[in-house]
C-alpha atoms as a PDB file:
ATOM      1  CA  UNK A   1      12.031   9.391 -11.897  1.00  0.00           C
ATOM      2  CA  UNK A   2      12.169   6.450 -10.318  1.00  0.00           C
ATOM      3  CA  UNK A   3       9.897   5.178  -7.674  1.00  0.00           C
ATOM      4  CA  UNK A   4      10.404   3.516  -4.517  1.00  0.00           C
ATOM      5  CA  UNK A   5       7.482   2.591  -1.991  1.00  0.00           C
ATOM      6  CA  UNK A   6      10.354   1.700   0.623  1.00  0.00           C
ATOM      7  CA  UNK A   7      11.688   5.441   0.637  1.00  0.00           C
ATOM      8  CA  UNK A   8      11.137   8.766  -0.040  1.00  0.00           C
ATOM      9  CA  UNK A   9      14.644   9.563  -1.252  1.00  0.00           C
ATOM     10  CA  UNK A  10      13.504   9.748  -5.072  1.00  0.00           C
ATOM     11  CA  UNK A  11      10.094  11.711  -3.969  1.00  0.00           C
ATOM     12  CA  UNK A  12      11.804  14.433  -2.270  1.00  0.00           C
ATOM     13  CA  UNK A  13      12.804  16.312  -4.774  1.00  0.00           C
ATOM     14  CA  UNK A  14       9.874  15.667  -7.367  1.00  0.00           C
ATOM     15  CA  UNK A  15       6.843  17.785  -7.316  1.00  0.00           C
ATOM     16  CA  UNK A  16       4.433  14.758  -7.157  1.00  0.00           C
ATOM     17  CA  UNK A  17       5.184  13.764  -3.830  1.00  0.00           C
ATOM     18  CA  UNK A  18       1.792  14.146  -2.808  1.00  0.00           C
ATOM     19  CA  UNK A  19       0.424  11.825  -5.357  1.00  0.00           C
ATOM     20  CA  UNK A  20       3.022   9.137  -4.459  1.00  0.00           C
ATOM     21  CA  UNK A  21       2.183   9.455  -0.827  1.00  0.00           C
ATOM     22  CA  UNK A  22      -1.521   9.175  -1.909  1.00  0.00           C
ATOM     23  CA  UNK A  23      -0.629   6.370  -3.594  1.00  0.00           C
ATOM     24  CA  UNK A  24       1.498   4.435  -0.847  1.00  0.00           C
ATOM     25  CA  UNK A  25      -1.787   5.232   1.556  1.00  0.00           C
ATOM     26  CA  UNK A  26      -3.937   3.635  -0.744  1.00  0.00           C
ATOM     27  CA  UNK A  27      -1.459   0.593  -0.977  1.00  0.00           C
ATOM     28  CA  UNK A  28      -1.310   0.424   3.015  1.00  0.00           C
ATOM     29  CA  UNK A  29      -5.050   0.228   2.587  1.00  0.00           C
ATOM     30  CA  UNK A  30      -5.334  -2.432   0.329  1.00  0.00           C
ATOM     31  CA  UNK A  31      -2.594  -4.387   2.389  1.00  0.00           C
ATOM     32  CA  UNK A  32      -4.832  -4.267   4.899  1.00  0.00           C
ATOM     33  CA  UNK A  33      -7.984  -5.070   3.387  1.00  0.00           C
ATOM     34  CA  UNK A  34      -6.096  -8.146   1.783  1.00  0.00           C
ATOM     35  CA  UNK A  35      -4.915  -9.309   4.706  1.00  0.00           C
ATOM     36  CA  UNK A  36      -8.982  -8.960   6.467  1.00  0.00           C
ATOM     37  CA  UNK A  37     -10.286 -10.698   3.531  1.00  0.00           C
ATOM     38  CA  UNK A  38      -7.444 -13.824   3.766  1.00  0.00           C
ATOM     39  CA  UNK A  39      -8.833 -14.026   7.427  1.00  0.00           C
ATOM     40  CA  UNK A  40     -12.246 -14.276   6.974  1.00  0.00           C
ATOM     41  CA  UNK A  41     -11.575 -16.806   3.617  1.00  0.00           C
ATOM     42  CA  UNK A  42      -9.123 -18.683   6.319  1.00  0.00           C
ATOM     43  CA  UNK A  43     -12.599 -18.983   8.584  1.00  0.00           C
ATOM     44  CA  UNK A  44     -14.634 -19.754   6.047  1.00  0.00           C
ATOM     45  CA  UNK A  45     -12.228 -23.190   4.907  1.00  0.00           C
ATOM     46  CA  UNK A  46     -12.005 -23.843   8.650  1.00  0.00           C
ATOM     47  CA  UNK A  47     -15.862 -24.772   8.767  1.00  0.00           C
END
């Protein structure tokens, strides 16, 4: 099975959709968390 976090054209049809959805929400949140924590590092170099 092969993966893609693009698209869902390989999770369709493969009963563990639900765990790679889980698992692209959890990436989203990490993105985001990354990107809060480069910010406040940014702020923190600025001073």
């Amino acid at each position: 099975i092969r993966l893609n976090l693009d698209t869902d054209v390989y999770a369709v049809f493969d009963p563990t959709n639900d765990l790679i959805t889980d698992l692209k929400d959890k990436i989203s949140e990490l993105e985001e968390e990354n990107i809060e924590l480069q910010r406040q590092i940014d702020v923190l170099e600025e001073d």
